[in-house]
C-alpha atoms as a PDB file:
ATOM      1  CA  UNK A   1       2.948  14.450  63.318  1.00  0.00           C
ATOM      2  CA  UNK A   2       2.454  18.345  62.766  1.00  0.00           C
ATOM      3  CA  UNK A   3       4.615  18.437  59.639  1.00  0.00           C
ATOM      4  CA  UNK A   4       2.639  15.447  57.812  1.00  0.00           C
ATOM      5  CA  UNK A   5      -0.406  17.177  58.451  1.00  0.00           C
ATOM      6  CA  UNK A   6       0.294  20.738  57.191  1.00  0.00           C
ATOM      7  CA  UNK A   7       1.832  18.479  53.671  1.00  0.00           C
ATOM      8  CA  UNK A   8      -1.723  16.838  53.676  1.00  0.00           C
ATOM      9  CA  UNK A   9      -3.610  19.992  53.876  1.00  0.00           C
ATOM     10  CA  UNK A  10      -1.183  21.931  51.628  1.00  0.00           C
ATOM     11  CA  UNK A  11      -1.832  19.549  48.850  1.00  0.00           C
ATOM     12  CA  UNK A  12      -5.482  19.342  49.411  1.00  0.00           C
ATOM     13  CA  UNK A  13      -5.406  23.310  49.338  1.00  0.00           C
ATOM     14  CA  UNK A  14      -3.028  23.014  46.073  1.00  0.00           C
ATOM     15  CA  UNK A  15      -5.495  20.680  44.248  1.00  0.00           C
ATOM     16  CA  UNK A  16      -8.297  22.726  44.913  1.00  0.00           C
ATOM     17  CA  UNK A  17      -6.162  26.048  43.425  1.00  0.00           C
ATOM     18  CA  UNK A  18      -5.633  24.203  40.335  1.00  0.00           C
ATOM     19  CA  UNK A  19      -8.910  22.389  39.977  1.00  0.00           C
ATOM     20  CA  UNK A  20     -10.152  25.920  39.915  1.00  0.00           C
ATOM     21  CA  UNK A  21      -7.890  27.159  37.600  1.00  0.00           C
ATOM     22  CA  UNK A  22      -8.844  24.424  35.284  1.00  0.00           C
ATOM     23  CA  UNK A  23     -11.807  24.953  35.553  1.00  0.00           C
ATOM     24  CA  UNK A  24     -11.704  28.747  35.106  1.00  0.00           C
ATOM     25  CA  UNK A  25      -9.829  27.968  31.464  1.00  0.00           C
ATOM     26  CA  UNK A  26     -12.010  25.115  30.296  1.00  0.00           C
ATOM     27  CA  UNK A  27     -14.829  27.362  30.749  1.00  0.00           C
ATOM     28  CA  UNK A  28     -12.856  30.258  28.698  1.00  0.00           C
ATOM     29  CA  UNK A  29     -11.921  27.297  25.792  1.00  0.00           C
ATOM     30  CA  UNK A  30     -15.119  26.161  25.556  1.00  0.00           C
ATOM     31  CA  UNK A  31     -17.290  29.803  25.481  1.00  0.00           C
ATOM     32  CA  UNK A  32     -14.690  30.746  22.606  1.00  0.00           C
ATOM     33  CA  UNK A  33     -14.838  27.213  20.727  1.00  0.00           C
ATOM     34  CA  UNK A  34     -18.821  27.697  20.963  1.00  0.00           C
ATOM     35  CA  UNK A  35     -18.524  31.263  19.969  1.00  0.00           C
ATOM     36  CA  UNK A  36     -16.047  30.568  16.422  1.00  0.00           C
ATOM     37  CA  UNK A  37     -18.359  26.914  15.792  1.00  0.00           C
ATOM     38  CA  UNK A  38     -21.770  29.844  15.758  1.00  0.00           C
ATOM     39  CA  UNK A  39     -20.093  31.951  14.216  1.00  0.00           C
ATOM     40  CA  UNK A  40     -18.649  30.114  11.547  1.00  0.00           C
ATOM     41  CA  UNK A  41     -22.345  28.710  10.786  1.00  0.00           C
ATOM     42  CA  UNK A  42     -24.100  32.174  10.328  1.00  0.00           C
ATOM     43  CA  UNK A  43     -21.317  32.794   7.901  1.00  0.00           C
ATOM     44  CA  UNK A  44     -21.518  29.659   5.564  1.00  0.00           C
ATOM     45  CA  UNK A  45     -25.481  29.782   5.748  1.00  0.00           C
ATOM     46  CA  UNK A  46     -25.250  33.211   4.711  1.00  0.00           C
ATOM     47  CA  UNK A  47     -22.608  32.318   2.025  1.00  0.00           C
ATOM     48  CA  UNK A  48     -25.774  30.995  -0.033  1.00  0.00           C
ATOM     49  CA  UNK A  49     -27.404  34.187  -0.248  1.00  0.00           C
ATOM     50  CA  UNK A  50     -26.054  35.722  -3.940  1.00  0.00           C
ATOM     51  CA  UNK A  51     -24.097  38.581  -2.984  1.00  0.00           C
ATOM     52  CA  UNK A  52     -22.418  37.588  -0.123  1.00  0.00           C
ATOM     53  CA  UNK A  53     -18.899  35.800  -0.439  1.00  0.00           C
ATOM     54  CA  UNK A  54     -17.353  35.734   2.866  1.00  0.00           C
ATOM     55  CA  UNK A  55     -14.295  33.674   2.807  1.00  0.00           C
ATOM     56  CA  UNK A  56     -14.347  30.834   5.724  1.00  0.00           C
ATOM     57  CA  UNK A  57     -10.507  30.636   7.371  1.00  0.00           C
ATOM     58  CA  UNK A  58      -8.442  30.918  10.242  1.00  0.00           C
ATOM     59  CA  UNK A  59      -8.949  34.896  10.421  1.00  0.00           C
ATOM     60  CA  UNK A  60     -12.579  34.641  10.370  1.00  0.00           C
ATOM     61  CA  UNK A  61     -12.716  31.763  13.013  1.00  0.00           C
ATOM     62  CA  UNK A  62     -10.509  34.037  15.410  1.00  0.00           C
ATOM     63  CA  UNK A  63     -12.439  36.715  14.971  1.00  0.00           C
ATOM     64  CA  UNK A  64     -15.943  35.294  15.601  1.00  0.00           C
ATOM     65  CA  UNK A  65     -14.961  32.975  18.160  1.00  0.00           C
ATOM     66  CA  UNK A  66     -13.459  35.965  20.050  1.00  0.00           C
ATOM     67  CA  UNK A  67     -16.242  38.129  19.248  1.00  0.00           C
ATOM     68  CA  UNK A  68     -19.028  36.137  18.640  1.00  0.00           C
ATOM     69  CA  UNK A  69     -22.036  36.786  15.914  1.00  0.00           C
ATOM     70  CA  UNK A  70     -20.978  40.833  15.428  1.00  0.00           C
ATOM     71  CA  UNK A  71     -18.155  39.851  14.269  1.00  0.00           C
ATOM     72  CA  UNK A  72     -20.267  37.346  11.714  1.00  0.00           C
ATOM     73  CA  UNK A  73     -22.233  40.101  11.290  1.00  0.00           C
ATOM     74  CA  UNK A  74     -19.156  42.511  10.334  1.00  0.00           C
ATOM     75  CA  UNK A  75     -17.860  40.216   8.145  1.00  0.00           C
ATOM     76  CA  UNK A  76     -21.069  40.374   6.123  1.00  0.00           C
ATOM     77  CA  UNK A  77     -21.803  44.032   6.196  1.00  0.00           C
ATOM     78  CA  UNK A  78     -17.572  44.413   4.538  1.00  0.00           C
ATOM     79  CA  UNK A  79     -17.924  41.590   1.942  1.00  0.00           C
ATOM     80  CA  UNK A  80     -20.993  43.552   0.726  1.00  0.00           C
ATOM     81  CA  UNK A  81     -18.933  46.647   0.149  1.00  0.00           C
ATOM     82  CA  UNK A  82     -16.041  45.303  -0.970  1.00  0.00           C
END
């Protein structure tokens, strides 16, 4: 009887590790998909300003969706002096 409880309770406890886990990354996923997708817009709406020719790729997505708008803002401030 002992031993079927302590499996029950051992997976319960193992679900609830994971399910936090899971939870922990979906949160991380979606605060850096949110971040690159904001990012990503500053840069094209600032694209129409003459002057300013960021290119939109993989590096700049990275970038701002690890760093967020300084990063969009970076980008801008070196494709002016380059």
């Amino acid at each position: 009887m002992w031993p079927k409880i302590l499996a029950v309770v051992g997976i319960i406890l193992a679900i609830v590790i994971v399910l936090r886990l899971l939870k922990a990354s979906v949160k991380w996923i979606l605060r850096f998909v949110i971040n690159a997708v904001v990012g990503l817009a500053i840069l094209y709406l600032l694209n129409f300003i003459p002057g300013i020719d960021v290119k939109l790729n993989w590096v700049t997505a990275i970038v701002t969706g690890i760093f967020g708008v300084p990063a969009a803002v970076l980008f801008v401030i070196v494709s002016y002096f380059l």
